[in-house]
Protein backbone atom coordinates (compact mmCIF):
# COMPACT_ATOMS: atom_id res chain seq x y z
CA UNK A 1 -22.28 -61.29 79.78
CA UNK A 2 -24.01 -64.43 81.09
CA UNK A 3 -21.84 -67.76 81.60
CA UNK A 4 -22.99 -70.27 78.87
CA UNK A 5 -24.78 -73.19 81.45
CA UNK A 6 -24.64 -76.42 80.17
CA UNK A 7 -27.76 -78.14 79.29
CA UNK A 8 -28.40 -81.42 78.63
CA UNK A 9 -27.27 -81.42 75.15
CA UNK A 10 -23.75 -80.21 75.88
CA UNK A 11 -23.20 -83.53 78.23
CA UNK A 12 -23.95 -87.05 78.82
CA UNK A 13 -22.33 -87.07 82.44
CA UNK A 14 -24.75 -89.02 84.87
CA UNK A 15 -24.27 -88.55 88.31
CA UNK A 16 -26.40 -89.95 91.43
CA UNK A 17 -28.46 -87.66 93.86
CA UNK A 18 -30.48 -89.08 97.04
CA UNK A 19 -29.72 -92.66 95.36
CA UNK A 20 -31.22 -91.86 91.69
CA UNK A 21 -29.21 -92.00 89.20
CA UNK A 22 -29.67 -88.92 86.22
CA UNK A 23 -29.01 -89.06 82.88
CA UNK A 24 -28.97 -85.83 81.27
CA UNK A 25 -28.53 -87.27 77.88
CA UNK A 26 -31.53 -89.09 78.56
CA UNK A 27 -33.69 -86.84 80.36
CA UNK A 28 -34.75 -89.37 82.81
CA UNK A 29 -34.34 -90.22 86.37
CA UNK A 30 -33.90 -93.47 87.66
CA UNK A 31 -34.50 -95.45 90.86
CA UNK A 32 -34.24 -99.12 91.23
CA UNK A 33 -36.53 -100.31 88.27
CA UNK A 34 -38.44 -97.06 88.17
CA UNK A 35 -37.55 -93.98 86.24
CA UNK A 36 -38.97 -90.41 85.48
CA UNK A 37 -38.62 -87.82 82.63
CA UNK A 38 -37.60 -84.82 82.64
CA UNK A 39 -38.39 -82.01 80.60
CA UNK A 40 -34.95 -80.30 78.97
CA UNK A 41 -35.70 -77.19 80.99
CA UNK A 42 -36.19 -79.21 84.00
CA UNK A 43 -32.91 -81.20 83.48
CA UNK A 44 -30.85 -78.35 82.75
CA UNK A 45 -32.02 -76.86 85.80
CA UNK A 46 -31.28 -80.25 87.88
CA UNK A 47 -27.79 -79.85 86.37
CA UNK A 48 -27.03 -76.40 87.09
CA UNK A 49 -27.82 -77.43 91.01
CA UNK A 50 -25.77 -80.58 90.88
CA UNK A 51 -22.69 -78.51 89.72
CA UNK A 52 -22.89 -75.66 92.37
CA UNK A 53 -24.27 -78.14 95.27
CA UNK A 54 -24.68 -76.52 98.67
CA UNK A 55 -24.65 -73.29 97.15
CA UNK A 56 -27.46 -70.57 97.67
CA UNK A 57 -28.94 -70.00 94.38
CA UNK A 58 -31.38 -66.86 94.07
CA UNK A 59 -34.16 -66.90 91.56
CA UNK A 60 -32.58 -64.39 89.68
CA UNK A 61 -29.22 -66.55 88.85
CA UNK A 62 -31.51 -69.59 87.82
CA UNK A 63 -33.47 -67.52 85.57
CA UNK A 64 -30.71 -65.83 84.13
CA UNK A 65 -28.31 -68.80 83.70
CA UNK A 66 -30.98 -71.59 82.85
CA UNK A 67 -33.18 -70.20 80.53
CA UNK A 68 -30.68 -67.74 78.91
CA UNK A 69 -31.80 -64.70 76.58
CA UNK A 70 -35.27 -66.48 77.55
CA UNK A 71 -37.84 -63.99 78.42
CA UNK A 72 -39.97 -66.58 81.40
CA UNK A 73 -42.99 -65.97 83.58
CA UNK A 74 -42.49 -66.34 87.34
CA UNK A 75 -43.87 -69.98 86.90
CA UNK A 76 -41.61 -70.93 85.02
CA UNK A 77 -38.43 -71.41 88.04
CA UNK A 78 -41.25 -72.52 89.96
CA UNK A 79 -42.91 -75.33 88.26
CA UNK A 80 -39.36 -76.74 87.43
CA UNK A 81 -38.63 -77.17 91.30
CA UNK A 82 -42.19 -78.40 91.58
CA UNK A 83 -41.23 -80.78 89.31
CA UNK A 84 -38.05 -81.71 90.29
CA UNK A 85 -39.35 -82.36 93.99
CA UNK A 86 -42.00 -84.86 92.63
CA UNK A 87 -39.12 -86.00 90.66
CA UNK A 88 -37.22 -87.20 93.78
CA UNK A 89 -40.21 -87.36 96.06
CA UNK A 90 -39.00 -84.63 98.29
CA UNK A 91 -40.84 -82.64 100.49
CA UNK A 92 -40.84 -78.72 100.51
CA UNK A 93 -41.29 -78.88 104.44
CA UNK A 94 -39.21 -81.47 105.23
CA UNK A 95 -36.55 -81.42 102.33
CA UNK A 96 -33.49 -83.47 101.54
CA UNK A 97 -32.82 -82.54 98.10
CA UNK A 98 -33.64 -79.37 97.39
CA UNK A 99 -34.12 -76.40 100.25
CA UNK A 100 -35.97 -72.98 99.85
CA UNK A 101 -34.67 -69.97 101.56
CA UNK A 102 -37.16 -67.75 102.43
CA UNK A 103 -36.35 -64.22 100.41
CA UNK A 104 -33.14 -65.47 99.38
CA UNK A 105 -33.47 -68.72 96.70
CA UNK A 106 -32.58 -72.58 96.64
CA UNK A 107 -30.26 -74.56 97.53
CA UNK A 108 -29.43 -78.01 96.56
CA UNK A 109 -28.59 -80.05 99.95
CA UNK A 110 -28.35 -83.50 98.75
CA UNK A 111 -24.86 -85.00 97.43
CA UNK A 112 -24.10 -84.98 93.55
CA UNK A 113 -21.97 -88.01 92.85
CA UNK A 114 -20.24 -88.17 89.06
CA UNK A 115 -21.06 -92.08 88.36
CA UNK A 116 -19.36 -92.08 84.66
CA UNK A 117 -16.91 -90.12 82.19
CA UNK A 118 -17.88 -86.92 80.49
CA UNK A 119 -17.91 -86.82 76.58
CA UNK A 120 -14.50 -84.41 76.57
CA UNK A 121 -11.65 -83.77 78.74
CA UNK A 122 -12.42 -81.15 81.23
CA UNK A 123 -10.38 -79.01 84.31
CA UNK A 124 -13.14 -79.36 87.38
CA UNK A 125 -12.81 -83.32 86.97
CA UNK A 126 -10.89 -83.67 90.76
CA UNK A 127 -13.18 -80.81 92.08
CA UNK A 128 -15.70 -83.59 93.13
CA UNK A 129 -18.61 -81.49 91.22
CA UNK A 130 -21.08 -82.80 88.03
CA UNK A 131 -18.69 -81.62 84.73
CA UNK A 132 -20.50 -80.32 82.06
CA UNK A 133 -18.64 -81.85 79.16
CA UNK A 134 -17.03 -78.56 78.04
CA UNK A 135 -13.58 -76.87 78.56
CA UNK A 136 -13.74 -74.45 81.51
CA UNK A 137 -13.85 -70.78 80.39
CA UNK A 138 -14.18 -67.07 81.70
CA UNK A 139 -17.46 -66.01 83.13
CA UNK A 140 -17.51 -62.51 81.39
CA UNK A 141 -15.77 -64.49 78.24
CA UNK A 142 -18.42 -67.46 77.21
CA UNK A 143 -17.53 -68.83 73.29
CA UNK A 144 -20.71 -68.61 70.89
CA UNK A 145 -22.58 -71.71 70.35
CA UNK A 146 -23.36 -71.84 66.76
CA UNK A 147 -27.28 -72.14 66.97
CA UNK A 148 -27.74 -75.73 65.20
CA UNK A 149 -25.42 -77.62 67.01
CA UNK A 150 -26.43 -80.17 69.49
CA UNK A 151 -30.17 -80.13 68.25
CA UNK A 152 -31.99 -83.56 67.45
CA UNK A 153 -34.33 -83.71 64.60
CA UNK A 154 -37.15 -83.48 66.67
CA UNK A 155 -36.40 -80.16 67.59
CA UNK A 156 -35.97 -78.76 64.32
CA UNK A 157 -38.77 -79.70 63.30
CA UNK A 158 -40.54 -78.49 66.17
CA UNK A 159 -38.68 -75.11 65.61
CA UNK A 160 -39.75 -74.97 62.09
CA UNK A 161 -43.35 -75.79 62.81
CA UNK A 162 -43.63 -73.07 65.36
CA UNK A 163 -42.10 -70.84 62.95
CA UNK A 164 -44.28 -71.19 60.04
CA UNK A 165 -47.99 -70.93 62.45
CA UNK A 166 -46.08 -67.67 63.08
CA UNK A 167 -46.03 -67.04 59.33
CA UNK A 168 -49.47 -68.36 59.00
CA UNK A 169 -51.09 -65.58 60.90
CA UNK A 170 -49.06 -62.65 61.28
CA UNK A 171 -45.51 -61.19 60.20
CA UNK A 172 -42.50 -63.42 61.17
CA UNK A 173 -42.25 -62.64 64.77
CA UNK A 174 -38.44 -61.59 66.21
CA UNK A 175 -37.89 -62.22 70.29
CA UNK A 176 -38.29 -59.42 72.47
CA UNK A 177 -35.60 -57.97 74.19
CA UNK A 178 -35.98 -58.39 78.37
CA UNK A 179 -37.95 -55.58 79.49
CA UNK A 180 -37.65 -54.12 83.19
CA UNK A 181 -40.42 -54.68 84.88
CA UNK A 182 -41.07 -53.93 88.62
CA UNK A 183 -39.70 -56.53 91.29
CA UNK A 184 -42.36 -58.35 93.40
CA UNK A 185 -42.29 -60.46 96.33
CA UNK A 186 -45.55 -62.74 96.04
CA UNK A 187 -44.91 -64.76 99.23
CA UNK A 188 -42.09 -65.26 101.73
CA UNK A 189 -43.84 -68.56 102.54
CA UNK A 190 -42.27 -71.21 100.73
CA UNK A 191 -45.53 -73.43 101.92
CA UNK A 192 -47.87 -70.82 100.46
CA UNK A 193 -46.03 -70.86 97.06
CA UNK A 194 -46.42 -74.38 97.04
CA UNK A 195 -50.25 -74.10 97.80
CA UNK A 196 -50.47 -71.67 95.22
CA UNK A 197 -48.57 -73.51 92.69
CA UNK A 198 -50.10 -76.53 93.30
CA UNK A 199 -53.93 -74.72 93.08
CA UNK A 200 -52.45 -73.07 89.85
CA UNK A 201 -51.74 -76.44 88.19
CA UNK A 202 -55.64 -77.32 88.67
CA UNK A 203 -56.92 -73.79 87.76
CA UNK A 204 -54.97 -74.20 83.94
CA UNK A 205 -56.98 -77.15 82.90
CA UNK A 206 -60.08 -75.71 83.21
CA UNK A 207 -62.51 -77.79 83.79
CA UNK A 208 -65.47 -77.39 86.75
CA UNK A 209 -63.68 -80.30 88.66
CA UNK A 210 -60.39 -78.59 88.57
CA UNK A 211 -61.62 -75.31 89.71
CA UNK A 212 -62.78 -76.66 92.89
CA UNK A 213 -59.88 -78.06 93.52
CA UNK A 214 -58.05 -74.94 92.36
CA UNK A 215 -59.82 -72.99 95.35
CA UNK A 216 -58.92 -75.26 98.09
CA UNK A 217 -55.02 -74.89 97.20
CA UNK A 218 -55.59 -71.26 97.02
CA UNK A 219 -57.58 -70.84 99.89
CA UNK A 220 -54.64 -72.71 101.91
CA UNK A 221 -52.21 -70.31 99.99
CA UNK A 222 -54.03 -67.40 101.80
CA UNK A 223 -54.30 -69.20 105.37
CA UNK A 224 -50.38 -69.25 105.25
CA UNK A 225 -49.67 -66.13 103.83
CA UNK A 226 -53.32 -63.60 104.38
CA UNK A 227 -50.93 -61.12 101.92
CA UNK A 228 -50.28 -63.30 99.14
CA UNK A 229 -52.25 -61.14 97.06
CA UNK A 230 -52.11 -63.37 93.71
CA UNK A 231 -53.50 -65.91 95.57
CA UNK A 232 -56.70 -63.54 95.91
CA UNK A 233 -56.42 -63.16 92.88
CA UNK A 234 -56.09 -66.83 91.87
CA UNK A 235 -59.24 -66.86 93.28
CA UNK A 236 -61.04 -63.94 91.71
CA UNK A 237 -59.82 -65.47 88.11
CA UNK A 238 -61.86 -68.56 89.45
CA UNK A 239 -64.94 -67.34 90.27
CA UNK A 240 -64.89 -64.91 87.05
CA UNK A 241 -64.50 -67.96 84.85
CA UNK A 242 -66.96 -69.53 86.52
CA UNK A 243 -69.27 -66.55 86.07
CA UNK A 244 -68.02 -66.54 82.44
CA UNK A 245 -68.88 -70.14 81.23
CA UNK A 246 -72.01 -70.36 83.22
CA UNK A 247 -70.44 -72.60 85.86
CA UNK A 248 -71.45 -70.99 88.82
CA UNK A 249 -73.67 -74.55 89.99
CA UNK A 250 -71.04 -76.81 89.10
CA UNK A 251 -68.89 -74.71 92.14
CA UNK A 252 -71.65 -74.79 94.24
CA UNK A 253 -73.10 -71.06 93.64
CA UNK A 254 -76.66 -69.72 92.75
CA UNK A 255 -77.69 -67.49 91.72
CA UNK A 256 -75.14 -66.97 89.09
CA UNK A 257 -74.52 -63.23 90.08
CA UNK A 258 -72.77 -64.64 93.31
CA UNK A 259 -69.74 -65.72 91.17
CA UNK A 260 -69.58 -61.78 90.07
CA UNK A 261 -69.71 -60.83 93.55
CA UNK A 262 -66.79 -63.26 94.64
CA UNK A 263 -64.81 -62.28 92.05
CA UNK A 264 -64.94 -58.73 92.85
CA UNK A 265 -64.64 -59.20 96.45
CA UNK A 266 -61.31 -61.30 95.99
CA UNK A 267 -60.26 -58.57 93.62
CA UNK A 268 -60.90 -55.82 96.23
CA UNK A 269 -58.79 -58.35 98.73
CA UNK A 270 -56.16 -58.60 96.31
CA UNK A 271 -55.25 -54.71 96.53
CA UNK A 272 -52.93 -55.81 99.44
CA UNK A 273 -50.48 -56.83 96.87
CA UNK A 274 -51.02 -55.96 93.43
CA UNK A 275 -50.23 -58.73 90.80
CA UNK A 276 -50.47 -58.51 86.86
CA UNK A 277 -53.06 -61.39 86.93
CA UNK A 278 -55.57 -59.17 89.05
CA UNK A 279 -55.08 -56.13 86.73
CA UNK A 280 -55.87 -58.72 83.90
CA UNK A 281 -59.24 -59.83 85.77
CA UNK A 282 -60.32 -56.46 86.48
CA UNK A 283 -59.90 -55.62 83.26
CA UNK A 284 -61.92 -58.18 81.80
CA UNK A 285 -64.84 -57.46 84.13
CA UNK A 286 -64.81 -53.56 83.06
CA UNK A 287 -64.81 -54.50 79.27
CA UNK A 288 -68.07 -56.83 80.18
CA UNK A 289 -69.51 -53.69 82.07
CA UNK A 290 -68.79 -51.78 79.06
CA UNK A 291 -66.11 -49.51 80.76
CA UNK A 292 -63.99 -49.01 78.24
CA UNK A 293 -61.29 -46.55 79.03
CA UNK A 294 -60.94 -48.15 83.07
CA UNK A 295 -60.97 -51.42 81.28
CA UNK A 296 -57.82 -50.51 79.09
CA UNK A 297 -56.09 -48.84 81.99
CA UNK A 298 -56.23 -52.19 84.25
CA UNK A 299 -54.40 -53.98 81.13
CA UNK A 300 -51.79 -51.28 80.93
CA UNK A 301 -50.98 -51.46 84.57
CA UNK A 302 -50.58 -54.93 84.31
CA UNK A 303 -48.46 -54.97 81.63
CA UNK A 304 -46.69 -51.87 83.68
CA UNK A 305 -46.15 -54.63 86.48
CA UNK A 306 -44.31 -57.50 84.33
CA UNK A 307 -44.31 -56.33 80.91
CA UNK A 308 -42.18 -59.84 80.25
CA UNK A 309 -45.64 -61.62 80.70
CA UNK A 310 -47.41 -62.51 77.84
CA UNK A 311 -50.97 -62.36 79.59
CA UNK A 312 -50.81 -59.06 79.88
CA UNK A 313 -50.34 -58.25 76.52
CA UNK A 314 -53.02 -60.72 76.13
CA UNK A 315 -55.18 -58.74 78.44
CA UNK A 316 -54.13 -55.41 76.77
CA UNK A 317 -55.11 -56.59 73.01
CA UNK A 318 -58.74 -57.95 74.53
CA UNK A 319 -59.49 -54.44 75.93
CA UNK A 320 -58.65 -52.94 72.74
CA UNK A 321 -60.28 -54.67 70.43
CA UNK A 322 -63.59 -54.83 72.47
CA UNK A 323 -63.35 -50.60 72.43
CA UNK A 324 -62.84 -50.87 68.39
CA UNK A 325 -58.73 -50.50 68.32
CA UNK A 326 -58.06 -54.06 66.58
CA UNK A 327 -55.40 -52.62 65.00
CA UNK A 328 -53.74 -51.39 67.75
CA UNK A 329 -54.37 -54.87 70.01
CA UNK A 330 -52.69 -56.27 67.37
CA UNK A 331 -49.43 -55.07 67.97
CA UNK A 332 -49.99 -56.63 71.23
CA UNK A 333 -50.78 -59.64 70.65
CA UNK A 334 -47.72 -59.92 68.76
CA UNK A 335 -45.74 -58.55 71.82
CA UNK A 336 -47.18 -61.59 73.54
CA UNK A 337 -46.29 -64.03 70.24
CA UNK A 338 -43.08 -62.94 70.87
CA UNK A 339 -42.74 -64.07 74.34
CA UNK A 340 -44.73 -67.06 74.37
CA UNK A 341 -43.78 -68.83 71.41
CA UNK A 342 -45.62 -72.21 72.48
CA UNK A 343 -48.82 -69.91 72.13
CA UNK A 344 -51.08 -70.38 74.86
CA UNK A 345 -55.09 -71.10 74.57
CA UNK A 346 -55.38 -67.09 75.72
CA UNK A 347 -53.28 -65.88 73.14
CA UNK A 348 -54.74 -67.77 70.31
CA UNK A 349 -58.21 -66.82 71.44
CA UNK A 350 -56.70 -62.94 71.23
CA UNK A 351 -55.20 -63.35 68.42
CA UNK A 352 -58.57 -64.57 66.58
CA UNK A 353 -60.46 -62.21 68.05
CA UNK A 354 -58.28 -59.54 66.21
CA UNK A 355 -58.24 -60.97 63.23
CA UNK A 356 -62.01 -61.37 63.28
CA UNK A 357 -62.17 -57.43 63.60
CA UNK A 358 -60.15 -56.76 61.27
CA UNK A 359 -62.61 -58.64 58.70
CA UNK A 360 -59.02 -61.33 57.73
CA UNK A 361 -61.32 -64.38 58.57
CA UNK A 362 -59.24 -66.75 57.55
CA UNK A 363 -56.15 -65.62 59.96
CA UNK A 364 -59.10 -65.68 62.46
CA UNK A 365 -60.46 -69.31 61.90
CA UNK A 366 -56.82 -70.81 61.58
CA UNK A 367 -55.72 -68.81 65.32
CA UNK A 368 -59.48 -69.88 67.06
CA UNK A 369 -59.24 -73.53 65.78
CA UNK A 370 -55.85 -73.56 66.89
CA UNK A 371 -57.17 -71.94 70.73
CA UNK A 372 -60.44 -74.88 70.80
CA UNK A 373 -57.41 -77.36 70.70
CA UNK A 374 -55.27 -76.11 73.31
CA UNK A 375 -58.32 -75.88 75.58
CA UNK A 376 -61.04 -78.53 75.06
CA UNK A 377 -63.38 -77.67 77.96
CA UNK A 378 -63.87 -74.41 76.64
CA UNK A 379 -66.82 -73.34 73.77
CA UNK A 380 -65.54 -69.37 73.83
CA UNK A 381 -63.50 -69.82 71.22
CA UNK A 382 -66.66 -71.08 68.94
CA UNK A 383 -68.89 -68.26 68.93
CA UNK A 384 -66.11 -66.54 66.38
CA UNK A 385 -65.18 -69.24 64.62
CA UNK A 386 -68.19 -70.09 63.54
CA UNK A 387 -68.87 -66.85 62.45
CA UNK A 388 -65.07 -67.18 60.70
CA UNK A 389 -66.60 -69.93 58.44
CA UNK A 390 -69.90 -68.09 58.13
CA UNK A 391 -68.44 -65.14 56.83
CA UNK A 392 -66.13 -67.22 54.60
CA UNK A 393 -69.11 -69.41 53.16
CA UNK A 394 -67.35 -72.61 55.19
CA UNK A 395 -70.54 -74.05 55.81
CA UNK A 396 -69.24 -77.54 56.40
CA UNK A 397 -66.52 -76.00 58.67
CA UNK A 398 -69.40 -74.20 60.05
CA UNK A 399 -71.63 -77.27 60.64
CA UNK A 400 -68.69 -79.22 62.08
CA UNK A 401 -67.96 -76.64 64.79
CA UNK A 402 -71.01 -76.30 65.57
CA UNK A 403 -71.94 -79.67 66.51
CA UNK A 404 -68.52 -79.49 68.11
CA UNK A 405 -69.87 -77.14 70.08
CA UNK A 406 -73.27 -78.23 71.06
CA UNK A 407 -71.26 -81.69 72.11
CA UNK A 408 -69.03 -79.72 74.63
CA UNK A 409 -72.08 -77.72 76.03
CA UNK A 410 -74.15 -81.12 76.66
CA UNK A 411 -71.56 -82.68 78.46
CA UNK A 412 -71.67 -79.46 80.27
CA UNK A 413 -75.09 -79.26 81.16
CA UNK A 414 -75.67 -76.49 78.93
CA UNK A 415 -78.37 -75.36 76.13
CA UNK A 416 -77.07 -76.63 72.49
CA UNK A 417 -77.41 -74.32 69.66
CA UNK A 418 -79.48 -74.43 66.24
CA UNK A 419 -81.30 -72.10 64.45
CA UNK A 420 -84.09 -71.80 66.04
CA UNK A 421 -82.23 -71.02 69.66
CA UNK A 422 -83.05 -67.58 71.34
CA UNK A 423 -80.14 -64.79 71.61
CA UNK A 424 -78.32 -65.20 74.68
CA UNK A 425 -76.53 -62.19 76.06
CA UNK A 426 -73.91 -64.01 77.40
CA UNK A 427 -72.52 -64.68 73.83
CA UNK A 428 -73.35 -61.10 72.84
CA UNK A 429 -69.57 -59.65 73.38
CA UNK A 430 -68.88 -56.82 74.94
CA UNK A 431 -68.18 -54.62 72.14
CA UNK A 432 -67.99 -50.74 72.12
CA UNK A 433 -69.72 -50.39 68.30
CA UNK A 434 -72.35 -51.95 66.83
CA UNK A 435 -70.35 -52.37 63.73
CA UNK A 436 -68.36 -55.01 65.41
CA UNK A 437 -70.96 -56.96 67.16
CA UNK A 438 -72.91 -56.69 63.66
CA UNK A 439 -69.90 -58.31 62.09
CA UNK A 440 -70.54 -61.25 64.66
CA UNK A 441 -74.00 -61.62 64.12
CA UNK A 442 -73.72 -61.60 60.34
CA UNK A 443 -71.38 -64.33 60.63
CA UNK A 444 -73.53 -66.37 62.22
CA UNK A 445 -76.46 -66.13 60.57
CA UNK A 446 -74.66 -67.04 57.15
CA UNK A 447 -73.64 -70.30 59.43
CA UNK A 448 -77.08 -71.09 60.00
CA UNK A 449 -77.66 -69.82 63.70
CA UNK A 450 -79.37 -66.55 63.17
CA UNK A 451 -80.29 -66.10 66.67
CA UNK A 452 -77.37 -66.82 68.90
């Protein structure tokens, strides 16, 4: 069994590393008369360091011991040293707080120094090392923490606000056990990962601006490492949203079909090393070229890959429901529930899309206005929400996303919609029947925009 780690709930030891002092308790970081918070995640994973320092630590241990019976994405180790570095102002190159093996892990190298009294008598108090607050115990023995303990009221309620939105829109989800998945190596280059992660960062706020700056981290990724293949990727996932959103000019690209093009040819590149995130792009591209079947077999791999990664699942339910198998995508797209319970913008969007075909509008217009929130820059979510509200007579709703909608496009240099506004194929989805893409279209025109 895994050793209970301490978070920083279980302690209020501070201690002092490279001359900041931490406070768990707190979350924060301080320097002089400047301090920085922490994410829990973060801390716990600053504390776990500070009470094995010197010590190699491979990704597998921190993932295991930090974000126990957690099911995590590969970002999710990664950001939190990403973090942590800006955190201290250390340099990945140059470091002297936290070091990166290459193939092996991390390391902290800086000194922890306890700096005040833990909240109960422990045994490693002479050892030198951060305590954690709790009597020692067996690895292979840990006590049960009763679940409630040592959780603010913030939390609760966060916990039961998640749990009813899960309630809201589909059965009560349980957590997934950890799946095996297959092992990859993305980059021995712990430069390269940083370029990556650092592009990544840009690419998830999706905006034109962002992208561009995405590419030049990626592109760097790729000069370090030329067989980093999810930086290819990276940049395939670029191009095709560019191509998808119609903001091939804002990255510097016309005709439009040249953001196509790149996006293949980064796919093609990205064969060196196959990732889940370049199955998920291929398979997006097949469903808009109406291949079906090869569509649905890119999402499978990629699930195949990681199947611990809620994008795939994500891709998996798309590819399904644009070949007429809602009902299948939706056990998917509770898979992916299940292991992303902060619901990302993808998800949501999934989630309303399968609700949509499966004619339960209102489950749809609750997940899609849920997916416009998490991702402002974005008008894909609108097409089938407004067809949501259409469908359920909503006109104000209707109305109100629409203009929503025609604000977003303006400020992206885009055609608004009304109803006099010609059909435009890119908002014709790539569905297998005509029954589904009538069910759009009938939406819509009870919204008011008969020709879009």
């Amino acid at each position: 069994m895994t050793e209970h780690t301490p978070t920083a709930s279980d302690t209020e030891v501070e201690f002092e590393i490279d001359g900041r002092r931490v406070e768990p308790g707190l979350c924060r970081i301080t320097l002089g008369d400047s301090s920085t918070k922490l994410e829990p995640k973060v801390m716990d994973l600053l504390i776990y360091f500070a009470q094995r320092p010197g010590k190699l630590l491979s990704r597998e241990e921190l993932e295991e011991s930090v974000w126990q019976d957690m099911v995590v994405g590969y970002d999710a180790l990664s950001n939190a040293i990403i973090k942590l570095r800006k955190a201290f102002q250390d340099d990945a190159r140059h470091p002297r707080v936290i070091e990166t093996v290459s193939k092996r892990g991390y390391r902290l190298i800086a000194d922890a120094r306890q700096v005040d009294h833990v909240r109960e008598p422990q045994n490693n108090a002479t050892t030198g090392q951060v305590g954690t607050g709790n009597k020692a115990r067996p690895p292979t023995s840990p006590r049960p923490r009763p679940l409630i303990i040592g959780l603010t009221a913030g939390t609760l309620l966060l916990i039961v606000v998640i749990g009813m939105g899960a309630w809201f829109v589909f059965s009560e989800p349980r957590p997934l056990p950890l799946e095996p998945h297959v092992t990859q190596v993305e980059t021995t280059d712990p430069e390269a990962e940083d370029a990556f992660l650092k592009g990544w960062t840009h690419y998830r706020r999706h905006t034109p601006e962002d992208f561009s700056i995405s590419m030049v981290h990626f592109q760097r990724a790729i000069l370090l490492d030329p067989e980093f293949g999810r930086a290819y990727a990276a940049l395939a996932a670029v191009y095709w949203r560019a191509w998808q959103r119609h903001w091939h000019h804002r990255l510097g690209m016309t005709p439009r079909l040249q953001a196509w093009r790149n996006a293949q040819s980064f796919l093609d590149k990205s064969a060196i090393r196959p990732t889940p995130l370049a199955h998920q792009i291929a398979s997006e591209m097949l469903s808009t070229n109406r291949r079906f079947d090869e569509a649905i077999r890119e999402a499978e791999k990629a699930v195949e890959l990681n199947a611990n990664d809620p994008a795939g699942h994500v891709a998996l339910a798309n590819a399904l429901t644009f070949a007429g198998r809602a009902e299948e995508a939706a056990k998917h797209v509770q898979k992916a529930m299940r292991i992303d319970p902060d619901y990302s913008a993808s998800l949501l969007l999934a989630q309303g899309r399968v609700a949509f075909s499966r004619e339960n509008y209102d489950e749809a217009a609750l997940a899609l206005e849920q997916a416009k929130r998490h991702n402002t820059n974005s008008y894909i979510p609108y097409v089938l929400l407004i067809a949501s509200y259409g469908h359920l007579g909503k006109k104000q709703q209707a109305n109100k996303a629409i203009a929503a909608v025609n604000s977003l496009r303006h400020e992206l240099r885009q055609q608004t919609v009304s109803a006099s506004t010609p059909n435009d194929p890119w908002d014709r989805w790539p569905y297998q029947y005509d029954a589904d893409l009538e069910r759009v279209s009938v939406g819509l025109r009870a919204a008011g925009l008969p020709n879009w």
